[in-house]
C-alpha atoms as a PDB file:
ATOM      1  CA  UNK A   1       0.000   0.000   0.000  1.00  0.00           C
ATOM      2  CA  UNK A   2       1.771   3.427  -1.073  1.00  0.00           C
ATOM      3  CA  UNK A   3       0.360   6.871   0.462  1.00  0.00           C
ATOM      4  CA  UNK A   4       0.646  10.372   0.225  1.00  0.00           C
ATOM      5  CA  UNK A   5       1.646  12.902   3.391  1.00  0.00           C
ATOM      6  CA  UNK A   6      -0.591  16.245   2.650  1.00  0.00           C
ATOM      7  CA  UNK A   7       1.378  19.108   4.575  1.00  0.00           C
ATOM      8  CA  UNK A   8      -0.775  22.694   5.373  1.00  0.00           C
ATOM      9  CA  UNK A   9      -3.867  21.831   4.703  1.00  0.00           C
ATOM     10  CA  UNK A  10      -6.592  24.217   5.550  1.00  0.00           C
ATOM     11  CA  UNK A  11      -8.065  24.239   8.811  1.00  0.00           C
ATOM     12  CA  UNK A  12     -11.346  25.545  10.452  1.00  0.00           C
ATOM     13  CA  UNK A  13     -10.386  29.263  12.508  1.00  0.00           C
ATOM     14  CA  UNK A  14      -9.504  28.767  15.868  1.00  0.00           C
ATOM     15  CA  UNK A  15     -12.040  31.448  17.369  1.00  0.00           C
ATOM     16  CA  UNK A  16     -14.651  28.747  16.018  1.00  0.00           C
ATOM     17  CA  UNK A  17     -13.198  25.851  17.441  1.00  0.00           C
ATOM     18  CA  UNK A  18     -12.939  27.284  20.460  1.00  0.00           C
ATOM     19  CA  UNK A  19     -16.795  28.582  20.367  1.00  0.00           C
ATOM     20  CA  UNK A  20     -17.459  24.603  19.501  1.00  0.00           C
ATOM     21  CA  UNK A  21     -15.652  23.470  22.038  1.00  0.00           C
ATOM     22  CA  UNK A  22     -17.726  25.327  24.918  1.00  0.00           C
ATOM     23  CA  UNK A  23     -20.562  22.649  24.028  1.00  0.00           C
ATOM     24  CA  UNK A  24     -20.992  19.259  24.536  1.00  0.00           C
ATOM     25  CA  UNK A  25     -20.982  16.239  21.540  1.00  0.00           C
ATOM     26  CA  UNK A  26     -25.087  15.971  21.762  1.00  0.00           C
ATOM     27  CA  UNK A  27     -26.259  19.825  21.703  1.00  0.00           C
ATOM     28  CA  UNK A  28     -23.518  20.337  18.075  1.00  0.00           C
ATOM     29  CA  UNK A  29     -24.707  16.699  17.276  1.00  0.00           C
ATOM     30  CA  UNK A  30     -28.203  18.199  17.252  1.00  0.00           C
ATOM     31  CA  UNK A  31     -27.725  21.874  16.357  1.00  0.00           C
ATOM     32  CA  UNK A  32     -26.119  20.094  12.648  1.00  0.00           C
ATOM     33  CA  UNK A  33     -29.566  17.957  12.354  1.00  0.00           C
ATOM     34  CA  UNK A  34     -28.322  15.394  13.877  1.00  0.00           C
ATOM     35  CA  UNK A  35     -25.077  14.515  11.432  1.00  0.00           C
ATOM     36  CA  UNK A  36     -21.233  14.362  11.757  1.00  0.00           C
ATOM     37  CA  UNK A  37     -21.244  11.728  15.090  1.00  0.00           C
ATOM     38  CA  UNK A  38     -18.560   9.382  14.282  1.00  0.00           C
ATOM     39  CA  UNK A  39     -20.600   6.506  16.006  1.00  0.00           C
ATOM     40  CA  UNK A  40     -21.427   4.806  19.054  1.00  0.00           C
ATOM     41  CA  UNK A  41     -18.449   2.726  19.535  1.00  0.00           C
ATOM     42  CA  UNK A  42     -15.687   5.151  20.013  1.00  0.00           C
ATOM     43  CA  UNK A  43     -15.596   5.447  23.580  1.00  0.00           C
ATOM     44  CA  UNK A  44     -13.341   7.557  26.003  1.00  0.00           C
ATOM     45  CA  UNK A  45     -10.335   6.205  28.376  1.00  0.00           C
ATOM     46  CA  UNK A  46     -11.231   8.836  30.930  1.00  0.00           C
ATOM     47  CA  UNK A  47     -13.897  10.561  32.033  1.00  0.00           C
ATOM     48  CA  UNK A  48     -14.880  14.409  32.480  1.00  0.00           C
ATOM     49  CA  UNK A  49     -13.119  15.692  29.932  1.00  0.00           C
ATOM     50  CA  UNK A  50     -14.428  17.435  26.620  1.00  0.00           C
ATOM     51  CA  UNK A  51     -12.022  18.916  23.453  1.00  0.00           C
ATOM     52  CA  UNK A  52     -12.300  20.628  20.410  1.00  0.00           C
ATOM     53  CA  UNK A  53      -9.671  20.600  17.759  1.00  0.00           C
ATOM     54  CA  UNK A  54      -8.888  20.759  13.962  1.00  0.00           C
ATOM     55  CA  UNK A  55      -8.388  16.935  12.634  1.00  0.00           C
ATOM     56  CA  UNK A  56      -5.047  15.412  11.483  1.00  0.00           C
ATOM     57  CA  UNK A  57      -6.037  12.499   9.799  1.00  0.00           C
ATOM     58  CA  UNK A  58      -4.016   9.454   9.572  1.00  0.00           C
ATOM     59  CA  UNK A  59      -4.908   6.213   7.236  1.00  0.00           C
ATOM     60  CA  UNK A  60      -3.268   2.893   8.451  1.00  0.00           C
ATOM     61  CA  UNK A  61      -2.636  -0.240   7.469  1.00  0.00           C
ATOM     62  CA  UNK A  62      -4.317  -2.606  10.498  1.00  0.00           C
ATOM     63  CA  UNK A  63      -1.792  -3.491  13.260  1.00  0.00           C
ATOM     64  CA  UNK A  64       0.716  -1.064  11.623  1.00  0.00           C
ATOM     65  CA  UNK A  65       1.419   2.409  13.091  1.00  0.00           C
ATOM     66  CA  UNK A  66       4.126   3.885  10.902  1.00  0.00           C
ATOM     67  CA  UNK A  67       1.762   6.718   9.841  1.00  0.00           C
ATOM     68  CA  UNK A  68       1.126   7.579  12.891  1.00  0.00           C
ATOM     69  CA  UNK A  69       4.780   8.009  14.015  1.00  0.00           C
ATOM     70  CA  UNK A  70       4.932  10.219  10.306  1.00  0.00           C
ATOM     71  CA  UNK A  71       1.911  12.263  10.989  1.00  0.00           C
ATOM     72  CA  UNK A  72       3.428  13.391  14.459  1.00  0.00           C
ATOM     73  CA  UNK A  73       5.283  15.751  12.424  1.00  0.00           C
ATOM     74  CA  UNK A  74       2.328  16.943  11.005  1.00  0.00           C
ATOM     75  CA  UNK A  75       0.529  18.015  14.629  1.00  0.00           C
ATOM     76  CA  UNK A  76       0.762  21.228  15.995  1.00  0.00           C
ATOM     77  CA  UNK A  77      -1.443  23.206  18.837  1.00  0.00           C
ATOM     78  CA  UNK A  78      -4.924  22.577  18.606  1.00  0.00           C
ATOM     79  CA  UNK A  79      -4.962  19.351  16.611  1.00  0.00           C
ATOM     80  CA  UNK A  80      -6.463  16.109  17.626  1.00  0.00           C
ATOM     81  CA  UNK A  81      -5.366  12.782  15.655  1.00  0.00           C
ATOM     82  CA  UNK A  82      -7.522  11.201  13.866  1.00  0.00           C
ATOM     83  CA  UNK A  83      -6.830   7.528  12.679  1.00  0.00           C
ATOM     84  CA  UNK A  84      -8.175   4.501  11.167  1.00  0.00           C
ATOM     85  CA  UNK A  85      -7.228   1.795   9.148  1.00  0.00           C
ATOM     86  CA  UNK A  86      -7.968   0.047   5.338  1.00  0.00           C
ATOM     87  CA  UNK A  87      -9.647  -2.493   7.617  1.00  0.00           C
ATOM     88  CA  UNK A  88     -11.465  -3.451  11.097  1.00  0.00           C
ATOM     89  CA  UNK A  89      -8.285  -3.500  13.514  1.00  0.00           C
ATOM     90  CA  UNK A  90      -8.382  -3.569  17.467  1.00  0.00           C
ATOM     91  CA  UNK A  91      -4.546  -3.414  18.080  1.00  0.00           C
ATOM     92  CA  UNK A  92      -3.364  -1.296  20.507  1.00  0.00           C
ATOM     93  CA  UNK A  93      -1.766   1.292  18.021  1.00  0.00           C
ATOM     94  CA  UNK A  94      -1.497   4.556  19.836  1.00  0.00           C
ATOM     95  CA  UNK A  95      -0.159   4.714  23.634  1.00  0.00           C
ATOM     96  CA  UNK A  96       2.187   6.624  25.978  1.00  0.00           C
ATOM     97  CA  UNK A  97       5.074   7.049  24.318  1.00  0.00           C
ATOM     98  CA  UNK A  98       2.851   8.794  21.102  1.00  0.00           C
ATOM     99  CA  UNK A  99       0.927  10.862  23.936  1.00  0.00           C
ATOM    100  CA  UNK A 100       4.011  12.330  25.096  1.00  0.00           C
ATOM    101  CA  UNK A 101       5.352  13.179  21.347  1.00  0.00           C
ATOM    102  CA  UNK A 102       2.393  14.848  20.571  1.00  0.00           C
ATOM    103  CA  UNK A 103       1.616  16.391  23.782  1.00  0.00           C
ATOM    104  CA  UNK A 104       4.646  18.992  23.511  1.00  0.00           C
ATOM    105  CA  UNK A 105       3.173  19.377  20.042  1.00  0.00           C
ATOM    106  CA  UNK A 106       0.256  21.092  22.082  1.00  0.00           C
ATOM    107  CA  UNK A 107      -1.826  18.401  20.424  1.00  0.00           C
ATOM    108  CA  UNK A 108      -5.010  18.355  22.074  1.00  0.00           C
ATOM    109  CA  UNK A 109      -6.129  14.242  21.941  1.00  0.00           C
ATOM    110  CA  UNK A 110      -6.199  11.230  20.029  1.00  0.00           C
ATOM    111  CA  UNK A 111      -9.560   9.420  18.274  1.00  0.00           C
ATOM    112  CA  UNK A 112      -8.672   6.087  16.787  1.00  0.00           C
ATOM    113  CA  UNK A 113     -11.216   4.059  14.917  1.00  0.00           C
ATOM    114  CA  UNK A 114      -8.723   1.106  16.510  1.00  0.00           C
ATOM    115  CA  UNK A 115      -7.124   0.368  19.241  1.00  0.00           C
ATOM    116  CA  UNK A 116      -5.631   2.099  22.319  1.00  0.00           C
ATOM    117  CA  UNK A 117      -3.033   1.188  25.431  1.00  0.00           C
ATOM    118  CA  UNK A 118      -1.272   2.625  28.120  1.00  0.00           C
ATOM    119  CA  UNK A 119      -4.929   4.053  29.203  1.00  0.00           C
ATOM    120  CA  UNK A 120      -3.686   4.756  32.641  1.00  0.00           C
ATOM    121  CA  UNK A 121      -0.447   6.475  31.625  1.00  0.00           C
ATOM    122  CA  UNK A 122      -2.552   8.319  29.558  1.00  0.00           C
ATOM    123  CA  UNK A 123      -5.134   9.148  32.000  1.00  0.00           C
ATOM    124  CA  UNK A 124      -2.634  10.195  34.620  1.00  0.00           C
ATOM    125  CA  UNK A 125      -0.526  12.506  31.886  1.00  0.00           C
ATOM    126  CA  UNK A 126      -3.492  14.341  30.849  1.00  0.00           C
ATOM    127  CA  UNK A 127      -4.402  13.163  27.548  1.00  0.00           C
ATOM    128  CA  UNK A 128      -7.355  12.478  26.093  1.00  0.00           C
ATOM    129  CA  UNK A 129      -8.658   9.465  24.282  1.00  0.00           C
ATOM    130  CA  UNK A 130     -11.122   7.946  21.911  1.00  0.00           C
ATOM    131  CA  UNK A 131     -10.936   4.369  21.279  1.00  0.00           C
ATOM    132  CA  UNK A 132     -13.016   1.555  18.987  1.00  0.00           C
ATOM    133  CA  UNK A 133     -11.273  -0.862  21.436  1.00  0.00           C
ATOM    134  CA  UNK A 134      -8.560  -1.188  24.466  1.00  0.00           C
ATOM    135  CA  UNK A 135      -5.819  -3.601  23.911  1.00  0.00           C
ATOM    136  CA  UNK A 136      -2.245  -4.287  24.626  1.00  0.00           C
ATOM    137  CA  UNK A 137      -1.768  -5.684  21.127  1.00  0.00           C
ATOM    138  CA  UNK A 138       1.413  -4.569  19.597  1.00  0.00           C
ATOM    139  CA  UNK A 139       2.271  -3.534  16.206  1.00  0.00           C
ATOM    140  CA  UNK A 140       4.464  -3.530  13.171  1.00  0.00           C
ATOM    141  CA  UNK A 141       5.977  -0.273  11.468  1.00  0.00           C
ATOM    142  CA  UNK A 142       6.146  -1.971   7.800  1.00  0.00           C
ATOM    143  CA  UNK A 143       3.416  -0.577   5.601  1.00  0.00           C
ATOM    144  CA  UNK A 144       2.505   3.051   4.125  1.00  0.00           C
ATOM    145  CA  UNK A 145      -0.497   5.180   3.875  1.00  0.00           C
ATOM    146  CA  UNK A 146      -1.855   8.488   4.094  1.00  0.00           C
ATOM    147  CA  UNK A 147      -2.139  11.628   6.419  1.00  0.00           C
ATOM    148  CA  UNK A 148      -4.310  14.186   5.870  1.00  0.00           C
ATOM    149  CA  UNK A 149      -6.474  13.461   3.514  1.00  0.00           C
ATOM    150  CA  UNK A 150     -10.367  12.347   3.359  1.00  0.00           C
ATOM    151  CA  UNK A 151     -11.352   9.184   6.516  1.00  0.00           C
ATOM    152  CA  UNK A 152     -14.639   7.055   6.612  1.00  0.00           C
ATOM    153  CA  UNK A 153     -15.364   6.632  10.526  1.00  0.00           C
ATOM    154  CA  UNK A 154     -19.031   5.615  11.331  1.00  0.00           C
ATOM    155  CA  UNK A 155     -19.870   6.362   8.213  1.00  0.00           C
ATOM    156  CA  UNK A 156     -18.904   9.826   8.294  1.00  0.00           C
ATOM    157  CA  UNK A 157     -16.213  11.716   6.345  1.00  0.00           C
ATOM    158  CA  UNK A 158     -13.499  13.417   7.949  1.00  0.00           C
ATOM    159  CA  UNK A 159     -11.360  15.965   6.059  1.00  0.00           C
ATOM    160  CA  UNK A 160      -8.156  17.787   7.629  1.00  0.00           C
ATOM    161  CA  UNK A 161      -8.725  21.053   9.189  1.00  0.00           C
ATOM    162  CA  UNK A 162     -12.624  19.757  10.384  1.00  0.00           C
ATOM    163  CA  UNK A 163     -13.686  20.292  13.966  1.00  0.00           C
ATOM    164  CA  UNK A 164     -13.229  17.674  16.119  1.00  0.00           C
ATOM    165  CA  UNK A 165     -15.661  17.674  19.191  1.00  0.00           C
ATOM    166  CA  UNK A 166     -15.069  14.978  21.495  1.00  0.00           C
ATOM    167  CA  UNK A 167     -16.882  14.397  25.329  1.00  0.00           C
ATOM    168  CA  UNK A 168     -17.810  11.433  27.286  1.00  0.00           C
ATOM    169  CA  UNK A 169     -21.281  10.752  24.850  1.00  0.00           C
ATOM    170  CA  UNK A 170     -18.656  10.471  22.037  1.00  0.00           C
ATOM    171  CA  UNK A 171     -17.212  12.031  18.955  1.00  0.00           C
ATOM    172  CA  UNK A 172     -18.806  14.520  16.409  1.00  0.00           C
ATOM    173  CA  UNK A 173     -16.763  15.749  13.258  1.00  0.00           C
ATOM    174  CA  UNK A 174     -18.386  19.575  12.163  1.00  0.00           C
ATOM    175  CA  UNK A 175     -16.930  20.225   8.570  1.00  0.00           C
ATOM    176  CA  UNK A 176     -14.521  23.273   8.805  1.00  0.00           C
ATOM    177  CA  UNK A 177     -17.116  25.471   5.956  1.00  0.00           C
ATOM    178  CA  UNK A 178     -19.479  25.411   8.217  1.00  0.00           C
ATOM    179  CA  UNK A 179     -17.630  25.763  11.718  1.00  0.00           C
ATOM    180  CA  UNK A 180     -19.053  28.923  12.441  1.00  0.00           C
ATOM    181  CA  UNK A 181     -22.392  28.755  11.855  1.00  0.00           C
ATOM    182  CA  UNK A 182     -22.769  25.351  13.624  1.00  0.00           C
ATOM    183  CA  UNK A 183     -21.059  27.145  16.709  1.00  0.00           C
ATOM    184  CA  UNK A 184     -23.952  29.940  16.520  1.00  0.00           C
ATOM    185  CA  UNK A 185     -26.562  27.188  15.927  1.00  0.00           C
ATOM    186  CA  UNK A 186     -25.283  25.203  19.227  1.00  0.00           C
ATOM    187  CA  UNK A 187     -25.845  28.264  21.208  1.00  0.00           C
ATOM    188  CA  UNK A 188     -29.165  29.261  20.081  1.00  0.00           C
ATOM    189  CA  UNK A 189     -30.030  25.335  21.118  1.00  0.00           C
ATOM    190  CA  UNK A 190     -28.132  25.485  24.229  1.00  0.00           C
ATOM    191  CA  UNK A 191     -30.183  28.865  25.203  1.00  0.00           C
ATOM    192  CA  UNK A 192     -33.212  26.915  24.076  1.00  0.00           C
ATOM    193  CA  UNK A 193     -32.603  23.854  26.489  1.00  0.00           C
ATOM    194  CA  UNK A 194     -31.735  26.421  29.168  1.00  0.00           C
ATOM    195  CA  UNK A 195     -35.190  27.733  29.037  1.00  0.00           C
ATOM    196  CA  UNK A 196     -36.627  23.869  28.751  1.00  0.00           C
ATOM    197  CA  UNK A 197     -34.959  23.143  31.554  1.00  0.00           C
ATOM    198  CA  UNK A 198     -35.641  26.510  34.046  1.00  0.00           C
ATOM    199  CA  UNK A 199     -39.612  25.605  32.904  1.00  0.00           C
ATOM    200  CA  UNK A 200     -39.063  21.827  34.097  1.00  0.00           C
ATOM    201  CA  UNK A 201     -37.798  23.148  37.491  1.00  0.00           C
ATOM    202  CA  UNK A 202     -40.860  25.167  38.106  1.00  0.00           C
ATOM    203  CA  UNK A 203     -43.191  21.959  37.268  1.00  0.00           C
ATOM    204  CA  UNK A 204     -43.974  22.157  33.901  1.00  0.00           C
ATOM    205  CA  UNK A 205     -44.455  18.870  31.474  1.00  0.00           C
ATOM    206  CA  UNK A 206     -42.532  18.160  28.368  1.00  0.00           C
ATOM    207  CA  UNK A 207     -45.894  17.377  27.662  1.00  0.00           C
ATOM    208  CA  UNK A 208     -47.406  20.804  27.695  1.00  0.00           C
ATOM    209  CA  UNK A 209     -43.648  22.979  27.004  1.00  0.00           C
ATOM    210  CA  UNK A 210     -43.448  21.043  23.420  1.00  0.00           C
ATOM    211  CA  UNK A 211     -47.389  20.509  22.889  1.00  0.00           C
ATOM    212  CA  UNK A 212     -47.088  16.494  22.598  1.00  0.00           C
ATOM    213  CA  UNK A 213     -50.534  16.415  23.953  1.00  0.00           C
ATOM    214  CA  UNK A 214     -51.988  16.789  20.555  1.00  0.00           C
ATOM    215  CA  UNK A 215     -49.650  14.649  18.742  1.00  0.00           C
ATOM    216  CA  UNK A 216     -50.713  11.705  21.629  1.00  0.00           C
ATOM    217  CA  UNK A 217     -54.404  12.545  20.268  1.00  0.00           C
ATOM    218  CA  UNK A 218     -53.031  12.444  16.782  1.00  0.00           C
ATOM    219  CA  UNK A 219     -51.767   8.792  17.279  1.00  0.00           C
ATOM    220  CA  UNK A 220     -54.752   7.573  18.837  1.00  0.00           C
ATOM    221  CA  UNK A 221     -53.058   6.814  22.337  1.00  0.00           C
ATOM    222  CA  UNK A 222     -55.808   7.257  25.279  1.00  0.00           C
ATOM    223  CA  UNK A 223     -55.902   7.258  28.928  1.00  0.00           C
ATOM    224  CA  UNK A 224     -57.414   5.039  30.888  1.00  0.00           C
ATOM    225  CA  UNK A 225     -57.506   4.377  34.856  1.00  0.00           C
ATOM    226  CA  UNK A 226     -56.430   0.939  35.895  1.00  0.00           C
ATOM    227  CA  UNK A 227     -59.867  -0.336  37.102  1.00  0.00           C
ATOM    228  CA  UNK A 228     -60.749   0.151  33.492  1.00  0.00           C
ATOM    229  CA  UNK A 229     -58.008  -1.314  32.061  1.00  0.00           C
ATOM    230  CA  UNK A 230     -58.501  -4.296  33.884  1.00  0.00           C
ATOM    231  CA  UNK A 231     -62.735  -4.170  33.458  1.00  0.00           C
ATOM    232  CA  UNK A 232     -61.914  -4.130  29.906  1.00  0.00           C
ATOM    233  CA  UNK A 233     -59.976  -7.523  29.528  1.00  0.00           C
ATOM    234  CA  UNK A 234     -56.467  -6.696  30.381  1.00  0.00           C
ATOM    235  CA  UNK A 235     -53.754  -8.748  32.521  1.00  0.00           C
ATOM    236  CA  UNK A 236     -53.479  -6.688  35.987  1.00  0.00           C
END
């Protein structure tokens, strides 16, 4: 497998990624109509922490991480990595001794559509984690690919430069074009769910606040008490 190394490539503004950033994975997931998560099986090492970066995105060959010691050179501050591989791989291709490379980098975390190890050195240096699986499984340097160009994860596309927004729910990828407008979108829902939730405090039903009554009426659902729910032939 040959590859090609993509230096410079454009990247969403930092003011944006930063405005991103202040929200969590579901209210951007939501605020896009409900695109760019990178799916349900990347899952954190740690817990409490939330990032925003501009993707560096690394294609590997499975069990093989010389891209990912070539794309190193390709971080700088405010990047997460982004890698997967030509096929399903849960080898333990990223750990400590990457961390620490890319950490003085001022690279912000890691998402790997493989595996991860070293999650407690990791956890207890400070940097953050996204894993399709955990495993000690070491790896061979033997095989080329690519860095920053164009990644299928969960059925999304990732381009270099995109926002990467990463909590404990999991991983949403907002394309860089549209960086800033998702960020003003997120906080018109966020200011949305704030007065949801100020109404929920004082009593009020989802019900009533989003007017589901009528759409219960709509579908035909009904109340009924329990005596006649049982009088009319159901199992108590």
């Amino acid at each position: 497998m040959s590859g090609v190394i993509i230096t410079n490539p454009p990247k969403a503004d930092a003011k944006d990624v930063e405005a991103i950033g202040g929200y969590g994975t579901a209210t951007v997931h939501e605020a896009m109509g409900r695109t760019g998560l990178l799916g349900t099986h990347l899952r954190p090492v740690q817990q409490g922490t939330r990032v925003a970066g501009t993707a560096v995105t690394v294609l590997s060959w499975p069990g093989d991480n010389l891209m990912i010691h070539a794309a190193v050179e390709q971080c700088g501050e405010g990047d997460i990595l982004v890698v997967t591989t030509t096929s399903a791989s849960t080898d333990g291709m990223f750990g400590e001794l990457f961390a620490t490379a890319l950490q003085q980098r001022g690279v912000r975390g890691v998402i790997i559509n493989a595996g991860i190890r070293d999650t407690a050195e990791l956890r207890e240096m400070g940097f953050p984690g996204w894993s399709a699986a955990v495993s000690p499984q070491g790896t061979v340097k033997a095989t080329g690919g690519s860095i920053n160009v164009p990644v299928a994860i969960g059925g999304q596309i990732v381009r270099p430069g995109d926002v990467i927004l990463a909590d404990d729910d999991g991983v949403v990828c907002v394309p860089r074009e549209t960086a800033r407008q998702t960020a003003e979108a997120s906080e018109a829902r966020e200011a949305k769910e704030a007065g949801a939730r100020a109404a929920f405090i004082e009593g009020q039903l989802g019900l009533d606040r989003y007017g589901l009554r009528e759409t219960l009426v709509r579908l035909g659902v009904t109340y009924q008490s329990y005596d006649e729910y049982v009088r009319d032939g159901a199992q108590p």
